[in-house]
C-alpha atoms as a PDB file:
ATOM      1  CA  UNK A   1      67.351 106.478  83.786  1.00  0.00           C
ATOM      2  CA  UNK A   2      67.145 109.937  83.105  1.00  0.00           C
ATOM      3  CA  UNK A   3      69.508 112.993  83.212  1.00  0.00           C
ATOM      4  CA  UNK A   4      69.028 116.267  83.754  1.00  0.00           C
ATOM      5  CA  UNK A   5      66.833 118.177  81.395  1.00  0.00           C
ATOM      6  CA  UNK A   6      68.063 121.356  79.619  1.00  0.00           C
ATOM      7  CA  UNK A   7      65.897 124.087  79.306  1.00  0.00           C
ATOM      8  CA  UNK A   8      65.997 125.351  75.251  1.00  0.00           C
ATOM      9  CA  UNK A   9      64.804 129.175  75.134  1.00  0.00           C
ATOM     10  CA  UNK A  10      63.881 131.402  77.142  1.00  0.00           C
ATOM     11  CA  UNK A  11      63.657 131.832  80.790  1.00  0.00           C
ATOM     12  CA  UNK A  12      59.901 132.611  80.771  1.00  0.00           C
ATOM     13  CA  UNK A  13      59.550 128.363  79.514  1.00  0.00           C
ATOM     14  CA  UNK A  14      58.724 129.774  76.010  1.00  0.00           C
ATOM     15  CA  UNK A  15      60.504 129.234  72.812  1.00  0.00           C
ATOM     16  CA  UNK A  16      60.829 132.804  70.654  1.00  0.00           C
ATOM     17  CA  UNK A  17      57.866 131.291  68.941  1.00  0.00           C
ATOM     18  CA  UNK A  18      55.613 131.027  71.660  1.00  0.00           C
ATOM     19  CA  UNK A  19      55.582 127.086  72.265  1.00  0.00           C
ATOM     20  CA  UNK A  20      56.123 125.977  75.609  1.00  0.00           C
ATOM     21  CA  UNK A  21      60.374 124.628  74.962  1.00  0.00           C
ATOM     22  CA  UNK A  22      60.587 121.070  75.320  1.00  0.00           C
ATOM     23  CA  UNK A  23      63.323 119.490  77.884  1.00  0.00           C
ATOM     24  CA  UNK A  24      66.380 118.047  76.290  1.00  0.00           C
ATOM     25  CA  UNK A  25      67.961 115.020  77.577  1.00  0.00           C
ATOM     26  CA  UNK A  26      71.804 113.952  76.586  1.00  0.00           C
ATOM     27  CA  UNK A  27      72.217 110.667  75.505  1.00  0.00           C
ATOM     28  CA  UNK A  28      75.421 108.758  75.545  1.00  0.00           C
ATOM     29  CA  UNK A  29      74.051 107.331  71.801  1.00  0.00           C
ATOM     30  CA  UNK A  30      70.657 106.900  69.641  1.00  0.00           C
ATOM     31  CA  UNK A  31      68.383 105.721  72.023  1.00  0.00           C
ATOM     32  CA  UNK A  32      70.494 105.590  74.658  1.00  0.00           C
ATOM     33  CA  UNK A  33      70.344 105.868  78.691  1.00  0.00           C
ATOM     34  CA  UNK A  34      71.101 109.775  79.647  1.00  0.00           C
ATOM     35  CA  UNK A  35      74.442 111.040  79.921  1.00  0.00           C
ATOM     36  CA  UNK A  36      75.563 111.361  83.276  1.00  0.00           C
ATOM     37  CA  UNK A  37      77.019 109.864  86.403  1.00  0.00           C
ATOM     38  CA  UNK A  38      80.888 108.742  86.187  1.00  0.00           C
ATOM     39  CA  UNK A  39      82.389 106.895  82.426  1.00  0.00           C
ATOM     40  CA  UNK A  40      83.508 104.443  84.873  1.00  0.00           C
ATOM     41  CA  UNK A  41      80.158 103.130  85.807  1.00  0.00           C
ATOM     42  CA  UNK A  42      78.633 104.445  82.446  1.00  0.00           C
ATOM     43  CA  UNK A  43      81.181 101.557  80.259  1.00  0.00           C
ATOM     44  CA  UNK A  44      81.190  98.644  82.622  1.00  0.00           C
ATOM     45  CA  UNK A  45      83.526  99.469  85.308  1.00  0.00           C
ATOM     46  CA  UNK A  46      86.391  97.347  86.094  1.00  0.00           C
ATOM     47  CA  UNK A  47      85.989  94.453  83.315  1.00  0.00           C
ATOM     48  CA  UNK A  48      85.787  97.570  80.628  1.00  0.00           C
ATOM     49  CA  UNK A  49      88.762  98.780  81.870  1.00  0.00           C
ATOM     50  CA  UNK A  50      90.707  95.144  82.296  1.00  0.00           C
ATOM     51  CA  UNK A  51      89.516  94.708  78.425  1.00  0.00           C
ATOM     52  CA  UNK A  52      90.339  98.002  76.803  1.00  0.00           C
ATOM     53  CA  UNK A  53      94.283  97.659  78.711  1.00  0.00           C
ATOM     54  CA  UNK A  54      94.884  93.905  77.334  1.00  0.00           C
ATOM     55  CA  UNK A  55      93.814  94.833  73.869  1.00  0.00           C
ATOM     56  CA  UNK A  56      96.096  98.076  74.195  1.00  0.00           C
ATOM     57  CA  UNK A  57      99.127  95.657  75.424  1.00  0.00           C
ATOM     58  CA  UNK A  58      98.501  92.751  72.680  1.00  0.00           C
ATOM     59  CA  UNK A  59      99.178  95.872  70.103  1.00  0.00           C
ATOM     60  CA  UNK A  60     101.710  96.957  71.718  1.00  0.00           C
ATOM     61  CA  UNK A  61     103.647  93.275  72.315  1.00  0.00           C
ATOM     62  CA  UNK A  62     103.778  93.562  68.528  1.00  0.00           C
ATOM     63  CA  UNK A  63     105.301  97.016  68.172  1.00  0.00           C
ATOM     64  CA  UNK A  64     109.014  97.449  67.609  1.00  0.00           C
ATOM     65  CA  UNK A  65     108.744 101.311  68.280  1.00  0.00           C
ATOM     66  CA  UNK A  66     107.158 101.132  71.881  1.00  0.00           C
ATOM     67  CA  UNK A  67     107.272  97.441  73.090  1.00  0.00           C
ATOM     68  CA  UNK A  68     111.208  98.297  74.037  1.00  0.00           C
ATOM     69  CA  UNK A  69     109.459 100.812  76.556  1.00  0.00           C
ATOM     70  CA  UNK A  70     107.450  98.548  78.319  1.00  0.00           C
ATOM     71  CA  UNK A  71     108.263  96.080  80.981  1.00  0.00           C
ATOM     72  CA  UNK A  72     108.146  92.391  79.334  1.00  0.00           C
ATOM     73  CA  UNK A  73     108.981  90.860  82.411  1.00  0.00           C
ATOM     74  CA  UNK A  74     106.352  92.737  84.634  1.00  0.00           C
ATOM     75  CA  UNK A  75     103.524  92.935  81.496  1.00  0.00           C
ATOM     76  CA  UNK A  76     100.876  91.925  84.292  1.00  0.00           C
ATOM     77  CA  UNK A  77     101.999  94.767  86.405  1.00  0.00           C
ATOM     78  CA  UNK A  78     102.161  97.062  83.510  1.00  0.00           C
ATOM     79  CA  UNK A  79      98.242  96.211  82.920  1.00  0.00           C
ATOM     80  CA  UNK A  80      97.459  96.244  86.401  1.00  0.00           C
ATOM     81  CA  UNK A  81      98.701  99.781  86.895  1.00  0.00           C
ATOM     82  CA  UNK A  82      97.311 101.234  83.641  1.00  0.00           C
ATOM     83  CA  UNK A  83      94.158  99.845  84.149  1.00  0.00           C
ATOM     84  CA  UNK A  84      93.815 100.719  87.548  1.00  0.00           C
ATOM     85  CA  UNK A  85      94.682 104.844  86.690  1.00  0.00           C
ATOM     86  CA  UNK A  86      92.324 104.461  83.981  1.00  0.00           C
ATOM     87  CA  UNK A  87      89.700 103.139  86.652  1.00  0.00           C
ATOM     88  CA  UNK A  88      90.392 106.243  89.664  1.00  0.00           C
ATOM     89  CA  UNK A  89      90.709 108.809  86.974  1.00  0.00           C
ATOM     90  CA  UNK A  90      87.324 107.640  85.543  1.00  0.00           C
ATOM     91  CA  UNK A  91      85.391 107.504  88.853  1.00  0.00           C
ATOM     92  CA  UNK A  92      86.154 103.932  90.334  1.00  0.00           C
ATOM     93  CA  UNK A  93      88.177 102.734  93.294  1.00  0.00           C
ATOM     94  CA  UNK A  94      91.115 105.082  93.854  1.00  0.00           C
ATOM     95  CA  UNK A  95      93.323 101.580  94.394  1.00  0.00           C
ATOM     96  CA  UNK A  96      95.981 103.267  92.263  1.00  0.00           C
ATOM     97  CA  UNK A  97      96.729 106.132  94.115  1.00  0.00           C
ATOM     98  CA  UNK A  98      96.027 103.897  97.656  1.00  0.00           C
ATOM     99  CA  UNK A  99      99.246 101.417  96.435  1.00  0.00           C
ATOM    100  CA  UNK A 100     101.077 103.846  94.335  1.00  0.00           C
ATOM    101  CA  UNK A 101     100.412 107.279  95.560  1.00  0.00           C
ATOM    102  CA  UNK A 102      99.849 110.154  93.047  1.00  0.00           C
ATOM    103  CA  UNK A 103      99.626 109.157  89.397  1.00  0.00           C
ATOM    104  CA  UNK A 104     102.796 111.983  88.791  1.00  0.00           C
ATOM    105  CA  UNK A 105     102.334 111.108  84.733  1.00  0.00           C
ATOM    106  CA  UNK A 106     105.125 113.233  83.418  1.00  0.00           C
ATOM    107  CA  UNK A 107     107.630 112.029  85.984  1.00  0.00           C
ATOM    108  CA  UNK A 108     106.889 108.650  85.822  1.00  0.00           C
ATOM    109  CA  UNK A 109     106.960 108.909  81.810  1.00  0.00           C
ATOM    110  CA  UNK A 110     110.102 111.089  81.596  1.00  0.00           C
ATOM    111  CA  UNK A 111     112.542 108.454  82.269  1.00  0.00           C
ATOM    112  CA  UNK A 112     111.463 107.300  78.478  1.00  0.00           C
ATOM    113  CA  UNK A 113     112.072 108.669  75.410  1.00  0.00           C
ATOM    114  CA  UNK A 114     108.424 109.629  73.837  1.00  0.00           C
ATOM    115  CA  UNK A 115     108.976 111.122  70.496  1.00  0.00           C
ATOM    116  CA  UNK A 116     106.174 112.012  68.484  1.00  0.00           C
ATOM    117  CA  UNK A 117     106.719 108.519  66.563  1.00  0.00           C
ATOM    118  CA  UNK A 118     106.276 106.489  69.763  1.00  0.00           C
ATOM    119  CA  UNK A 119     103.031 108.591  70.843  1.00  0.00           C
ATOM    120  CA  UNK A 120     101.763 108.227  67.751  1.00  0.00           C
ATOM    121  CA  UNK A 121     102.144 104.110  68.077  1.00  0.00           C
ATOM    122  CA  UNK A 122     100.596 104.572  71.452  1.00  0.00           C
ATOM    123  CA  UNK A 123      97.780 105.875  70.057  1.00  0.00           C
ATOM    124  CA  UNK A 124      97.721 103.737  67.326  1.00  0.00           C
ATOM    125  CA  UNK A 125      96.707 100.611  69.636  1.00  0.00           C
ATOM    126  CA  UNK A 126      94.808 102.544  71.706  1.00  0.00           C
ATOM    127  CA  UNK A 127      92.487 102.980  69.212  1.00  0.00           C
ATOM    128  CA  UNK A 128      91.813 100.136  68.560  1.00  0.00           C
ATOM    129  CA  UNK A 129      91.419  99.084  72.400  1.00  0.00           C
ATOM    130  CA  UNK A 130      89.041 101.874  72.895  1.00  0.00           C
ATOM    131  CA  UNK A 131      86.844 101.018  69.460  1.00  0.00           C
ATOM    132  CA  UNK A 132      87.059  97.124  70.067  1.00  0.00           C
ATOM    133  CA  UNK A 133      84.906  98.446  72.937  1.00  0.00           C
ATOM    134  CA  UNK A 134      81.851  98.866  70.965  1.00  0.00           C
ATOM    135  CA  UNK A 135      81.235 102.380  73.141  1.00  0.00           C
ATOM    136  CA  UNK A 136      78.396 104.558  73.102  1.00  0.00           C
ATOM    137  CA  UNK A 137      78.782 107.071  70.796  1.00  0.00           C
ATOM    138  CA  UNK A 138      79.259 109.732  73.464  1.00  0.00           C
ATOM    139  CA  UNK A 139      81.526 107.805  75.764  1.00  0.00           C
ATOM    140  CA  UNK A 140      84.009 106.895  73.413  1.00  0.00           C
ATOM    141  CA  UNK A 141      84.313 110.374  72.468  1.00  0.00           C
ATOM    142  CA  UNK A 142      85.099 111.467  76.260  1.00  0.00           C
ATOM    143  CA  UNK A 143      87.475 109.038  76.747  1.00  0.00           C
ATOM    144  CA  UNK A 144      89.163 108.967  73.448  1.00  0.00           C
ATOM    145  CA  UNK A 145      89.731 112.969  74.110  1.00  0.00           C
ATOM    146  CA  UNK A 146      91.301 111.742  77.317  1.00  0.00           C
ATOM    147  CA  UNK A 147      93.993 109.306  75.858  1.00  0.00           C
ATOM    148  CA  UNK A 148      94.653 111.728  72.911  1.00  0.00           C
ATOM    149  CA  UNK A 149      95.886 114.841  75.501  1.00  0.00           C
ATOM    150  CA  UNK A 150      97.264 112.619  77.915  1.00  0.00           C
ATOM    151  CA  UNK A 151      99.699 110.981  74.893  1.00  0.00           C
ATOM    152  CA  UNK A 152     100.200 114.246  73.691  1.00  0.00           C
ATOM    153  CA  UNK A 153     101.654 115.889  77.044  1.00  0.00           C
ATOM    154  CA  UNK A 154     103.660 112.756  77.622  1.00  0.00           C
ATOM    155  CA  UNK A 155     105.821 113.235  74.576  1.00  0.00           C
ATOM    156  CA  UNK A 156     109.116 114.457  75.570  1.00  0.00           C
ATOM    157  CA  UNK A 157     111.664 114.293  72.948  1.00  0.00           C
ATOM    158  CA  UNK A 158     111.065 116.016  69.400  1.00  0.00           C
ATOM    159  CA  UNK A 159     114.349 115.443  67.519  1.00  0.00           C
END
């Protein structure tokens, strides 16, 4: 598979040296297939998804600072529903939004108390979900940048 090439110099096809310029392809690592088309598809799709959210949730089982947060007697539904955003925001099946309407993050997260301490917990073990992925270089950094804002504009308390 190959992306979309990116003309280097100028619009004439030459470089300011006089060599015909050379396509350049993206690639999601060394070697790798082009960057392009949805992370979603890119990673895996669902089973990526279902992975990275159960490796998230056994670190966070273990965490005194967040687990409180979390539902332990509806952990499947938690992972269900955080798996399935991840999956429509990515470029899967909007299922979320079909069974739960819009994703609303800041009003469904403001009931909870997210200090800087807890987001930084959160994003502790997700980490180490998204690396246990073994990602290509380039689509760990998208959707790293992703979970890092996200956590960030869900904090909510700062005392």
């Amino acid at each position: 598979m190959t992306g979309p090439a990116i003309p280097l110099g100028p619009p004439t096809g030459e470089s300011a040296s006089g060599v015909p310029a050379q396509p350049v392809t993206l690639r999601v690592g060394p070697a790798g297939g082009a960057a392009g088309g949805s992370l979603f598809d890119r990673i895996g799709g669902a089973p990526t998804f279902d992975r990275l959210v159960r490796r998230f949730y056994e670190g966070v089982q273990q965490d005194e600072v967040i687990w409180p947060m979390y539902p332990a007697d509806d952990l499947d539904g938690a992972v269900w529903r955080l798996s399935q955003f991840l999956q429509q925001y990515w470029g899967g099946p909007s299922t979320y939004s079909e069974q739960r309407g819009h994703p609303r993050l800041r009003m469904r997260h403001h009931p909870f108390r997210i200090t800087p301490e807890a987001r930084e917990h959160w994003l502790q073990h997700m980490q180490d979900a998204v690396e246990s992925l073994d990602l290509a270089p380039l689509d760990e950094a998208e959707l790293w940048a992703y979970l890092d804002r996200a956590a960030h504009a869900m904090t909510n308390a700062f005392d």
